[in-house]
PDB file of N, CA and C in Angstrom:
ATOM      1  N   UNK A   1      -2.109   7.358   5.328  1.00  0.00           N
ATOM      2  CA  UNK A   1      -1.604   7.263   3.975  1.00  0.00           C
ATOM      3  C   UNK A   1      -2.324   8.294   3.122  1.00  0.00           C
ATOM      4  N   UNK A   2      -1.532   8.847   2.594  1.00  0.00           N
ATOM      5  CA  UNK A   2      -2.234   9.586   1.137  1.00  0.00           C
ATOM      6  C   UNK A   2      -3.110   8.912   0.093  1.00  0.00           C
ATOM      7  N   UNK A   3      -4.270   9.869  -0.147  1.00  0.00           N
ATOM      8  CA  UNK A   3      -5.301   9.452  -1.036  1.00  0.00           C
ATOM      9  C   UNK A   3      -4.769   9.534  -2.131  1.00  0.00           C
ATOM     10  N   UNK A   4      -3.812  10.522  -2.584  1.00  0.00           N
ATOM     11  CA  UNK A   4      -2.993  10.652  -4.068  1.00  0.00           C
ATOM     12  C   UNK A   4      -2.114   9.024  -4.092  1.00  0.00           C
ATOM     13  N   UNK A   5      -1.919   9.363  -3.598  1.00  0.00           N
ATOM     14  CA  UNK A   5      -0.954   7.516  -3.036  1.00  0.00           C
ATOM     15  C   UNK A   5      -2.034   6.670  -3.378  1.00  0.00           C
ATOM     16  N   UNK A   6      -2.712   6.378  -2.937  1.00  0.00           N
ATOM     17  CA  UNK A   6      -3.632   5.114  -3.124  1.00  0.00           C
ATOM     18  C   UNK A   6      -4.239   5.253  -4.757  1.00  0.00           C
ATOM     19  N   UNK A   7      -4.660   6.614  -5.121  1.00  0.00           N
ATOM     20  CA  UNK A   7      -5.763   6.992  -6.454  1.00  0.00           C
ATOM     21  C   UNK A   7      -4.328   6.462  -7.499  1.00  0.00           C
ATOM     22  N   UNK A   8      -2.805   6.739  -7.593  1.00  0.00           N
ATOM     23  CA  UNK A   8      -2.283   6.747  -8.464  1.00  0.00           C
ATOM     24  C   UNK A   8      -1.780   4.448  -8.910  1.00  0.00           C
ATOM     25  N   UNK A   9      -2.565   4.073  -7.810  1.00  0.00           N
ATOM     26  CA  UNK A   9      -1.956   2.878  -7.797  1.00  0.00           C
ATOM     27  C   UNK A   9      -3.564   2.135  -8.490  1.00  0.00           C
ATOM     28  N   UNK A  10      -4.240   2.801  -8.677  1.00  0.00           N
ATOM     29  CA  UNK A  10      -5.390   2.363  -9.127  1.00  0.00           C
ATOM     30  C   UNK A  10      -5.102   2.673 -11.099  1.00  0.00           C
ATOM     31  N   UNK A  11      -5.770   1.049 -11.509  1.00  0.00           N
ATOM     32  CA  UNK A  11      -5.637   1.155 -13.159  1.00  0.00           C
ATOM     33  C   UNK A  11      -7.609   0.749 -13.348  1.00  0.00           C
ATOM     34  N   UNK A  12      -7.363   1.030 -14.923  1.00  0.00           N
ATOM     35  CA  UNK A  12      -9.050   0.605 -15.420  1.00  0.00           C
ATOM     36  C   UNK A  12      -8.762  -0.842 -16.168  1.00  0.00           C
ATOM     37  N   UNK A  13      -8.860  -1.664 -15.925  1.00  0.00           N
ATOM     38  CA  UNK A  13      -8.914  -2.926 -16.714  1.00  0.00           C
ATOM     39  C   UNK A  13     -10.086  -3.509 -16.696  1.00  0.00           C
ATOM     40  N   UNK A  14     -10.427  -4.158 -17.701  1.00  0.00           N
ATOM     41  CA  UNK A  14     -12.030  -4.412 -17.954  1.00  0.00           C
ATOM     42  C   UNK A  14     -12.908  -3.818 -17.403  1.00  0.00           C
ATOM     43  N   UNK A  15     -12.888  -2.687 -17.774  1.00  0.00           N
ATOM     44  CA  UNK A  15     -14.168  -2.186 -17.481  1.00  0.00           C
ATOM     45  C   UNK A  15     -14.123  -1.611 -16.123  1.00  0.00           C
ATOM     46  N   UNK A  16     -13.348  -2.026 -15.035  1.00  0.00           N
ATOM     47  CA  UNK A  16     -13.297  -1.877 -13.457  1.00  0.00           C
ATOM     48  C   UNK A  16     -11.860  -0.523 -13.069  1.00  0.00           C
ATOM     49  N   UNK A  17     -11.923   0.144 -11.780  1.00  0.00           N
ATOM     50  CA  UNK A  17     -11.008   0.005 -11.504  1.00  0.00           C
ATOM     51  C   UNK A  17     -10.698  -0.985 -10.430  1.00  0.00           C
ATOM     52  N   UNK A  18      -9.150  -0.949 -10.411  1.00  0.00           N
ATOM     53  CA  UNK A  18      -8.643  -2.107  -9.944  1.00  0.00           C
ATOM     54  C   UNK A  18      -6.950  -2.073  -9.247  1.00  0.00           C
ATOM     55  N   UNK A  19      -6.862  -2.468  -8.423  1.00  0.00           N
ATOM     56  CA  UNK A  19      -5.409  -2.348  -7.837  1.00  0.00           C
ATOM     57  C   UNK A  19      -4.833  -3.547  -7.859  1.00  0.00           C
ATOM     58  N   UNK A  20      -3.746  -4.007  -8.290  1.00  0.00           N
ATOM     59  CA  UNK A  20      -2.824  -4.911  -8.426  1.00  0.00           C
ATOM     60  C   UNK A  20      -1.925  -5.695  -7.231  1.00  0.00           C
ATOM     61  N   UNK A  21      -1.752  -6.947  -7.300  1.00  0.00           N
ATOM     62  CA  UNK A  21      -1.221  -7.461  -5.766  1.00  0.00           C
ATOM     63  C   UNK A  21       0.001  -6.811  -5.793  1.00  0.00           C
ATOM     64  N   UNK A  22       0.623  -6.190  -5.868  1.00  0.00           N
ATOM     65  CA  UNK A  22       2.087  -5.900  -5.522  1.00  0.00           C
ATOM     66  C   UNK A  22       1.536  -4.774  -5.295  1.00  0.00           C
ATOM     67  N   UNK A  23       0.833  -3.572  -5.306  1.00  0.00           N
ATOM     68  CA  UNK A  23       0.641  -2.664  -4.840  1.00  0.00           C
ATOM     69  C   UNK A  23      -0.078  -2.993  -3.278  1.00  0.00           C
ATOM     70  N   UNK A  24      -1.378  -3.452  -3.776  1.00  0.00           N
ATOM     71  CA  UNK A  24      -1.800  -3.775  -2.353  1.00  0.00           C
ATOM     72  C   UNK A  24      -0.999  -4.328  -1.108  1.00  0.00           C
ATOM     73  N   UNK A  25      -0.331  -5.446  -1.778  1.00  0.00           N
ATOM     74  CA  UNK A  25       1.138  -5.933  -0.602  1.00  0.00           C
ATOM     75  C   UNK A  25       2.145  -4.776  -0.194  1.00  0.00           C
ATOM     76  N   UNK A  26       2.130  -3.464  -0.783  1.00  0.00           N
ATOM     77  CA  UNK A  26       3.074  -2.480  -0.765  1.00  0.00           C
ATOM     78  C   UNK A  26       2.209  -1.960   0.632  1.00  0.00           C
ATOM     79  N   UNK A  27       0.675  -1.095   0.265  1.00  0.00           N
ATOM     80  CA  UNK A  27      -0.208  -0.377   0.860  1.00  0.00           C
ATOM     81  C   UNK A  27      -0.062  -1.012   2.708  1.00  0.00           C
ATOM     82  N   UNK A  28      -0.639  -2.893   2.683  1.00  0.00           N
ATOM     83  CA  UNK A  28      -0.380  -3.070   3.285  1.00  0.00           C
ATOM     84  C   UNK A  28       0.952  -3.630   4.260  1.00  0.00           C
ATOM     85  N   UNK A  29       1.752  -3.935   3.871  1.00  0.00           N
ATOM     86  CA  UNK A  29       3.501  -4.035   4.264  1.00  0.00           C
ATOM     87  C   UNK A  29       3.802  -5.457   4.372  1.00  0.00           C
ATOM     88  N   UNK A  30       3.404  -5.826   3.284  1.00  0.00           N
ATOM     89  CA  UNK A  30       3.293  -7.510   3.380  1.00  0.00           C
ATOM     90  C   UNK A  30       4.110  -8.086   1.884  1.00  0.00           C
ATOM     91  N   UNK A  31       4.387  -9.059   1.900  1.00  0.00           N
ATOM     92  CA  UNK A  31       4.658  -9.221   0.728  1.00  0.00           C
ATOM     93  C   UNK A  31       3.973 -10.113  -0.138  1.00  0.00           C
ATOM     94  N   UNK A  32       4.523  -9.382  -1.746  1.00  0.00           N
ATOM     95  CA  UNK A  32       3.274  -9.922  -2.681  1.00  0.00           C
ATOM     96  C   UNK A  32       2.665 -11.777  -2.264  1.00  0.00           C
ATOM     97  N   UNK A  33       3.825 -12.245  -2.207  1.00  0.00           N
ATOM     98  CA  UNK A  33       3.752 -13.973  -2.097  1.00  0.00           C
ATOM     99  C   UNK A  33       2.857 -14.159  -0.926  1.00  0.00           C
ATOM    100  N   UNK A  34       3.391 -13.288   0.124  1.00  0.00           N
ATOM    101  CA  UNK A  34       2.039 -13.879   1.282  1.00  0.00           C
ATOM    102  C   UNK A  34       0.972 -13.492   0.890  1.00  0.00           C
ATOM    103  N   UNK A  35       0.526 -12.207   0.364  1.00  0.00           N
ATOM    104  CA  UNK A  35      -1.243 -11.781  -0.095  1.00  0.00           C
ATOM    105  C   UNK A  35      -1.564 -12.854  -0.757  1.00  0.00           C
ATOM    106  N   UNK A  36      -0.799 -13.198  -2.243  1.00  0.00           N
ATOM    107  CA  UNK A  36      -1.231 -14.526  -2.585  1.00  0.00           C
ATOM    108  C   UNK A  36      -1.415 -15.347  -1.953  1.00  0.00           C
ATOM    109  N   UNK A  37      -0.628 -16.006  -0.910  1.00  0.00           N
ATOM    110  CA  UNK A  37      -1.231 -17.224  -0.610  1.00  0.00           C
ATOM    111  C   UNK A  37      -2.132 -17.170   0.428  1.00  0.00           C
ATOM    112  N   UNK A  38      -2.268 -15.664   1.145  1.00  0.00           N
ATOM    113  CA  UNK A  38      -3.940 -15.419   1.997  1.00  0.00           C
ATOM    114  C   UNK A  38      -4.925 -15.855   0.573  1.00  0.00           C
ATOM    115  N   UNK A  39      -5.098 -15.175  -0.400  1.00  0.00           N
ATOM    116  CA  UNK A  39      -6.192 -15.254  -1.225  1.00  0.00           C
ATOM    117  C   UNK A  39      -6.107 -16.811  -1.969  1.00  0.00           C
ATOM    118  N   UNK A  40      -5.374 -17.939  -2.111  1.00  0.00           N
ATOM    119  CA  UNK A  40      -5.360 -18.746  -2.259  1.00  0.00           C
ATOM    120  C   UNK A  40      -5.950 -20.273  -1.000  1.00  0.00           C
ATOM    121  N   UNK A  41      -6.039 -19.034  -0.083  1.00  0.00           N
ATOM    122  CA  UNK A  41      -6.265 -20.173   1.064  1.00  0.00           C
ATOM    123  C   UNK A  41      -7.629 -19.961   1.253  1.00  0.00           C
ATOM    124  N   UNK A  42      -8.099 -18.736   0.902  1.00  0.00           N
ATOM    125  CA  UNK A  42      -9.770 -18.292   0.980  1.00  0.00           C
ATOM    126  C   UNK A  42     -10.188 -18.199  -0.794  1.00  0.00           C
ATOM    127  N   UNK A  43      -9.775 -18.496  -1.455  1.00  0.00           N
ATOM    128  CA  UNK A  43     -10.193 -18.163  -3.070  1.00  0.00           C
ATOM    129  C   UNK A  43     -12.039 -18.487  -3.231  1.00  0.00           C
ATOM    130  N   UNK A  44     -12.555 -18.834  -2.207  1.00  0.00           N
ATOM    131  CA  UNK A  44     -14.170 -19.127  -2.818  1.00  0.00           C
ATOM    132  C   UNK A  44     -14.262 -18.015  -2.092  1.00  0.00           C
ATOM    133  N   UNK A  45     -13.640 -16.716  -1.339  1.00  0.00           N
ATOM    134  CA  UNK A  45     -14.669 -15.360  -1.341  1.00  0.00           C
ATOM    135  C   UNK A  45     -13.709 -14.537  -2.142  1.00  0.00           C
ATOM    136  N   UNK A  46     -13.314 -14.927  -3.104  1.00  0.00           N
ATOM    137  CA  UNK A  46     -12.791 -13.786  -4.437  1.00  0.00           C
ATOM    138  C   UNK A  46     -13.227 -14.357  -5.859  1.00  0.00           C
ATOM    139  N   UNK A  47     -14.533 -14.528  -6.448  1.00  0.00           N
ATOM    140  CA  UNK A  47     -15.206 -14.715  -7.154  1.00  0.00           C
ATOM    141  C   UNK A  47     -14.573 -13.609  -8.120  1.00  0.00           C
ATOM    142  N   UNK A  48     -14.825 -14.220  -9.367  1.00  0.00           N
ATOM    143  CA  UNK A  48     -14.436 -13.094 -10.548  1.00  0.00           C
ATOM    144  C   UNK A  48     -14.502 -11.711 -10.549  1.00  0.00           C
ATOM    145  N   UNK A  49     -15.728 -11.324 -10.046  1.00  0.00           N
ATOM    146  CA  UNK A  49     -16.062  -9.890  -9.704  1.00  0.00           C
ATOM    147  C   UNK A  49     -15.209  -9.131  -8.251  1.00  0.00           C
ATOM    148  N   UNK A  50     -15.153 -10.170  -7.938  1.00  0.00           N
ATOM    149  CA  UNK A  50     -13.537  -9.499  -6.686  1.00  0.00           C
ATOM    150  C   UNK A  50     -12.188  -9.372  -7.577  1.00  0.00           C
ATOM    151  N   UNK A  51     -11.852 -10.359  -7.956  1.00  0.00           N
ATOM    152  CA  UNK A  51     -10.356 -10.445  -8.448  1.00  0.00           C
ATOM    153  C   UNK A  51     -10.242 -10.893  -9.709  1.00  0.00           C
ATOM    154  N   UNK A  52      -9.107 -10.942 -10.466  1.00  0.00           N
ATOM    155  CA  UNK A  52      -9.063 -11.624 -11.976  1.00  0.00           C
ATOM    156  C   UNK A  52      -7.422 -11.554 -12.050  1.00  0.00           C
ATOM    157  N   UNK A  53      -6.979 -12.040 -13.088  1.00  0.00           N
ATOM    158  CA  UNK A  53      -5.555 -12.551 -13.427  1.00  0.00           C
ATOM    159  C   UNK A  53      -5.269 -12.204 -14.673  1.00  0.00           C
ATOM    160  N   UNK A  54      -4.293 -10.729 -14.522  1.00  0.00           N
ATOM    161  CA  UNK A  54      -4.405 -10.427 -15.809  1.00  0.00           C
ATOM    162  C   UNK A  54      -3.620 -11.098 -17.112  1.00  0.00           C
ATOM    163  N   UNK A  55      -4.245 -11.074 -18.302  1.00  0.00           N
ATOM    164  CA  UNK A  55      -3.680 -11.366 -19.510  1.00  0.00           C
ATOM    165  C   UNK A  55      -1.829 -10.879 -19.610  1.00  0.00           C
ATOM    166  N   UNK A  56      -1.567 -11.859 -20.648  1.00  0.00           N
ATOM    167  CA  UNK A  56      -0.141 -11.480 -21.194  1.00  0.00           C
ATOM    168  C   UNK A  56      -0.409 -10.013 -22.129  1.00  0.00           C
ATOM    169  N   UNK A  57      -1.722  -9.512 -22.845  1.00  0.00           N
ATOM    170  CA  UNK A  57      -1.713  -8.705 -23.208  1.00  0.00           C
ATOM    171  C   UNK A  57      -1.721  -7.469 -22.579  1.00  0.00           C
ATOM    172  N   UNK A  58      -2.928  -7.740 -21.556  1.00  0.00           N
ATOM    173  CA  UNK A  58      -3.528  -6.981 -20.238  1.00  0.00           C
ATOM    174  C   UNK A  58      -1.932  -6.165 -19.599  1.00  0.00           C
ATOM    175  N   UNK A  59      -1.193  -7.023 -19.465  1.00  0.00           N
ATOM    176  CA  UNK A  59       0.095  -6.949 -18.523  1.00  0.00           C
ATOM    177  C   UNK A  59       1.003  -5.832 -19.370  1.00  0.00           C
ATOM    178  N   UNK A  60       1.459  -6.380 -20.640  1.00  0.00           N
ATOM    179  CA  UNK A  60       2.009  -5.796 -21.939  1.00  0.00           C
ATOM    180  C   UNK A  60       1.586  -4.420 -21.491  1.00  0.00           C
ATOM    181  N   UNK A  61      -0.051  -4.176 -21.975  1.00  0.00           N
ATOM    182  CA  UNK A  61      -0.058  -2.383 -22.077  1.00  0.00           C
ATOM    183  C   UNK A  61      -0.209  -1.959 -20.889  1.00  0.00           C
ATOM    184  N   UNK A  62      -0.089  -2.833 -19.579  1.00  0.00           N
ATOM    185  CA  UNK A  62      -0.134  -1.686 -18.794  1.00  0.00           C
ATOM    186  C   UNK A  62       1.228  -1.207 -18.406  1.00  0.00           C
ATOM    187  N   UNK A  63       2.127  -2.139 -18.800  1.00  0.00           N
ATOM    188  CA  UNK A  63       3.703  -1.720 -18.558  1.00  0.00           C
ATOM    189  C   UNK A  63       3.875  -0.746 -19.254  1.00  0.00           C
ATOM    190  N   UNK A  64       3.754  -1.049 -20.545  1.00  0.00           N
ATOM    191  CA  UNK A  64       4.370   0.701 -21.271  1.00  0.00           C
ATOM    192  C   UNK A  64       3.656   1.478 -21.435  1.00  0.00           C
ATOM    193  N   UNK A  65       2.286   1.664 -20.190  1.00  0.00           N
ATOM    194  CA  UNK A  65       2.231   3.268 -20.070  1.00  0.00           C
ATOM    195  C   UNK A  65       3.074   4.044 -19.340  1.00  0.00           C
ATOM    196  N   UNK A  66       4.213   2.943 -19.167  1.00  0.00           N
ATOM    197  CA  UNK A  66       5.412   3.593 -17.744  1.00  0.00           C
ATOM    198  C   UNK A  66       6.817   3.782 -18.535  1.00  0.00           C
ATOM    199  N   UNK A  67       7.022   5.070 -18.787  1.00  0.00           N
ATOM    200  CA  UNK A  67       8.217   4.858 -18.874  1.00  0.00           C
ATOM    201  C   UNK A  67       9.424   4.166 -18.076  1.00  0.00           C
ATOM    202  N   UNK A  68       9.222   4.149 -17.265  1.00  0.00           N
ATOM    203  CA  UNK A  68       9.809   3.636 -15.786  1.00  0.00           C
ATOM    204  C   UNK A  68       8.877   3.014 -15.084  1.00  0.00           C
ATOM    205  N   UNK A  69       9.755   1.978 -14.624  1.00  0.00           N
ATOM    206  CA  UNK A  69       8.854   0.967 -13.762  1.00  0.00           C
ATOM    207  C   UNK A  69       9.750   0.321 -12.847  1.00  0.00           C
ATOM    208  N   UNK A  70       9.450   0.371 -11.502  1.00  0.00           N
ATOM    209  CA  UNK A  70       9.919  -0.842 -10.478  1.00  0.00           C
ATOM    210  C   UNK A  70       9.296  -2.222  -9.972  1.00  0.00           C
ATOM    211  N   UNK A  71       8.565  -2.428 -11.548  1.00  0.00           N
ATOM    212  CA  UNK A  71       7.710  -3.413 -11.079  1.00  0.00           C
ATOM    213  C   UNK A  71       8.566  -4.798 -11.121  1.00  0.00           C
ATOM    214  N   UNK A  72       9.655  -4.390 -12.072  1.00  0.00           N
ATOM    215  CA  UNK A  72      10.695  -5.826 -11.626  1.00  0.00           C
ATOM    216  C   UNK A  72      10.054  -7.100 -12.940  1.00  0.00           C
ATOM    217  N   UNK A  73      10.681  -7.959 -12.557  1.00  0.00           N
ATOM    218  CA  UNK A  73      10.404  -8.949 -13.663  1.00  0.00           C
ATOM    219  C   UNK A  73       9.417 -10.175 -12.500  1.00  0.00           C
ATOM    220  N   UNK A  74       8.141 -10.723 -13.052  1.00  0.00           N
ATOM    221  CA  UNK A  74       7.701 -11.704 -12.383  1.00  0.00           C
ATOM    222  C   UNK A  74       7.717 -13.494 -13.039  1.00  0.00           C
ATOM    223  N   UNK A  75       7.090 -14.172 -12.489  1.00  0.00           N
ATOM    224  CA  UNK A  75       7.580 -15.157 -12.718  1.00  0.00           C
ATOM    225  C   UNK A  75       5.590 -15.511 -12.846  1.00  0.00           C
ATOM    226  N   UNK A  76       4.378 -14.441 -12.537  1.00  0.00           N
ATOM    227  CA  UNK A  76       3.617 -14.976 -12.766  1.00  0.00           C
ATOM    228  C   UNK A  76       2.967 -13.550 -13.045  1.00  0.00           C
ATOM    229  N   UNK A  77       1.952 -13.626 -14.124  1.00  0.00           N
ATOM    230  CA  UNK A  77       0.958 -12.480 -14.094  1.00  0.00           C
ATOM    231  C   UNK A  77       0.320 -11.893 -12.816  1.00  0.00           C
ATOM    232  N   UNK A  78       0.204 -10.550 -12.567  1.00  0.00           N
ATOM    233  CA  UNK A  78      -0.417  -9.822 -11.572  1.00  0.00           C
ATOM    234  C   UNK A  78      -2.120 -10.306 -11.548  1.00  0.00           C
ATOM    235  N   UNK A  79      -2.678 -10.476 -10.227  1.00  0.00           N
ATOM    236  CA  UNK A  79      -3.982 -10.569  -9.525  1.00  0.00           C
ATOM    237  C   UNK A  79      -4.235  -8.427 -10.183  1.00  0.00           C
ATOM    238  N   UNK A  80      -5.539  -8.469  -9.921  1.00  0.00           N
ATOM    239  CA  UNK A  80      -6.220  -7.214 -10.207  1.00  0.00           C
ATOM    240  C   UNK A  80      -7.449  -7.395  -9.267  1.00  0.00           C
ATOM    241  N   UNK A  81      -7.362  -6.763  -8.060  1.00  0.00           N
ATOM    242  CA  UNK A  81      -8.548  -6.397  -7.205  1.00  0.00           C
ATOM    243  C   UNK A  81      -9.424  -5.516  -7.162  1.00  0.00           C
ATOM    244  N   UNK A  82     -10.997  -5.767  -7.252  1.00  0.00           N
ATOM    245  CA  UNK A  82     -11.964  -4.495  -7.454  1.00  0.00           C
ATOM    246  C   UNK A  82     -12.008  -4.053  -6.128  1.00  0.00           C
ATOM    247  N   UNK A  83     -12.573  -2.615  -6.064  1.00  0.00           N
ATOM    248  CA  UNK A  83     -13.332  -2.374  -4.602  1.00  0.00           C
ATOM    249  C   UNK A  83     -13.430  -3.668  -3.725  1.00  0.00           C
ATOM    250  N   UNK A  84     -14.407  -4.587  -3.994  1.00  0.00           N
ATOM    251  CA  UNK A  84     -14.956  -5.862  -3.011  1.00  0.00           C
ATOM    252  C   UNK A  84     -13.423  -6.842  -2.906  1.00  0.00           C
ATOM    253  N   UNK A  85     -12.805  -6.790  -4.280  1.00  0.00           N
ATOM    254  CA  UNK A  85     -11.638  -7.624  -3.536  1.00  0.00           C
ATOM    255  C   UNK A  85     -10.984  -6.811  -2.877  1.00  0.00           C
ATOM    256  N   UNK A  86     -10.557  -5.840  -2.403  1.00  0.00           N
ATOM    257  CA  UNK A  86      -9.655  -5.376  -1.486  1.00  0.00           C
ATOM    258  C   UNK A  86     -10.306  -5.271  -0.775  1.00  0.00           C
ATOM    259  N   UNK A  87     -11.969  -4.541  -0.078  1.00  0.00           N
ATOM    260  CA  UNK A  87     -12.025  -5.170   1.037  1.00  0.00           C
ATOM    261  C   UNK A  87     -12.203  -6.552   2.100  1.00  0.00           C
ATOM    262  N   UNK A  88     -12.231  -7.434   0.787  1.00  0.00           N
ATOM    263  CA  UNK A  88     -12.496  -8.878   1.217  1.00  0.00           C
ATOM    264  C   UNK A  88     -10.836  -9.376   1.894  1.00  0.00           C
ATOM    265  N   UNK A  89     -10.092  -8.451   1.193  1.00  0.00           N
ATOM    266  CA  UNK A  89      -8.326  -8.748   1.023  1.00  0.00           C
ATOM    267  C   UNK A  89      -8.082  -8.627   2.932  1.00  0.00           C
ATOM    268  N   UNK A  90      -8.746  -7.225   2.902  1.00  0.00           N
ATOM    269  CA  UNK A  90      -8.339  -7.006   4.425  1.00  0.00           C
ATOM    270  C   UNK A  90      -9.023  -7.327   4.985  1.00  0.00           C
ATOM    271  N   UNK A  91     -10.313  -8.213   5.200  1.00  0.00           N
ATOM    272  CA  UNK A  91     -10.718  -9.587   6.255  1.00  0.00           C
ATOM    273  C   UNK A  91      -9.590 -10.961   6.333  1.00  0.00           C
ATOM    274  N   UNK A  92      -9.167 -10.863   5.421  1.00  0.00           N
ATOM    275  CA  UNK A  92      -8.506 -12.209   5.300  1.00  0.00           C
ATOM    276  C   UNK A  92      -6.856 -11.775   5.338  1.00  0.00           C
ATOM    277  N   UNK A  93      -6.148 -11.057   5.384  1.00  0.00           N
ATOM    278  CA  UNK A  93      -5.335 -10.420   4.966  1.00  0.00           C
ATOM    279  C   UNK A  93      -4.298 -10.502   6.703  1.00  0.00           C
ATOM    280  N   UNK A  94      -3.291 -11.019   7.127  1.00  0.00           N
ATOM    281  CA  UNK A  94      -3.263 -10.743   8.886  1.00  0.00           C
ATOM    282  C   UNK A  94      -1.844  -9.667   8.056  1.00  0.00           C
ATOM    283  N   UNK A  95      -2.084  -8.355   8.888  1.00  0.00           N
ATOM    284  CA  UNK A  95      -1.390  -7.499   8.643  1.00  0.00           C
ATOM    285  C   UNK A  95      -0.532  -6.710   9.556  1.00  0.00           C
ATOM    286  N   UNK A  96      -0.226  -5.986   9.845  1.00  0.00           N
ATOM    287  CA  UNK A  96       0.426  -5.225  11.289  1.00  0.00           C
ATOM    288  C   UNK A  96      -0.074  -3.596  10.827  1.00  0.00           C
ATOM    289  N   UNK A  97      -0.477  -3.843   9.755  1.00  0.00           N
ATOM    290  CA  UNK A  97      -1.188  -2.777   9.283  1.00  0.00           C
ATOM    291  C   UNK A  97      -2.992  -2.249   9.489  1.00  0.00           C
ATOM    292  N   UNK A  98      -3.735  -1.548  10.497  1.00  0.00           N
ATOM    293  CA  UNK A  98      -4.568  -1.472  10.751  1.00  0.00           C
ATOM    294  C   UNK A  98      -5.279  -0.536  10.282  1.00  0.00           C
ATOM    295  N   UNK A  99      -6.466  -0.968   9.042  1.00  0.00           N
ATOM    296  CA  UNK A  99      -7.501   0.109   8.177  1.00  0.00           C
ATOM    297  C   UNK A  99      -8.308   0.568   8.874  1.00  0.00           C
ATOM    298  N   UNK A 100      -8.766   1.805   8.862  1.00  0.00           N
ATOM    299  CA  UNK A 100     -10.230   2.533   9.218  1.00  0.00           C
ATOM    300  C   UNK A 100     -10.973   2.106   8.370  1.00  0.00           C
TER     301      UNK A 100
END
């Protein structure tokens, strides 16, 4: 996979950067609902500093820095993973997709 690929799916929210579950479910070929419910079935190793749930505001500005978006309409606010949550993502994560 491309590093431009991965760097452009990365945002700064609080302070962190951070990649979003629908991207990560993209990266790895899974879908968003199953990543969730991997990280719901392990949630005591995604401590705040792994993951967070972004705000209705949080959500707001990060949409219209897009003129365009295929992010679709959800039915729940986006997860936001630091460094440690995505690699915690792919211990727990069963994928067909295999990281170096």
């Amino acid at each position: 996979m491309q590093l431009t690929i991965i760097q452009q799916k990365i945002h700064a929210l609080r302070g962190e950067p951070v990649i979003l579950d629908f991207d990560i479910s993209e990266l790895y070929q899974v879908d968003t609902k199953v990543l969730n419910q991997a990280v719901k079935r392990n949630l005591s190793r995604f401590p705040e500093d792994f993951m967070f749930q972004l705000t209705e505001v949080e959500w707001e500005n990060l949409r219209s820095q897009f003129v365009t978006s295929s992010w679709g309409g959800r039915r729940y606010l986006p997860y936001a993973f630091t460094e440690h949550g995505v690699t915690m993502l792919a211990s727990v994560l069963k994928s067909k997709i295999k990281r170096r």
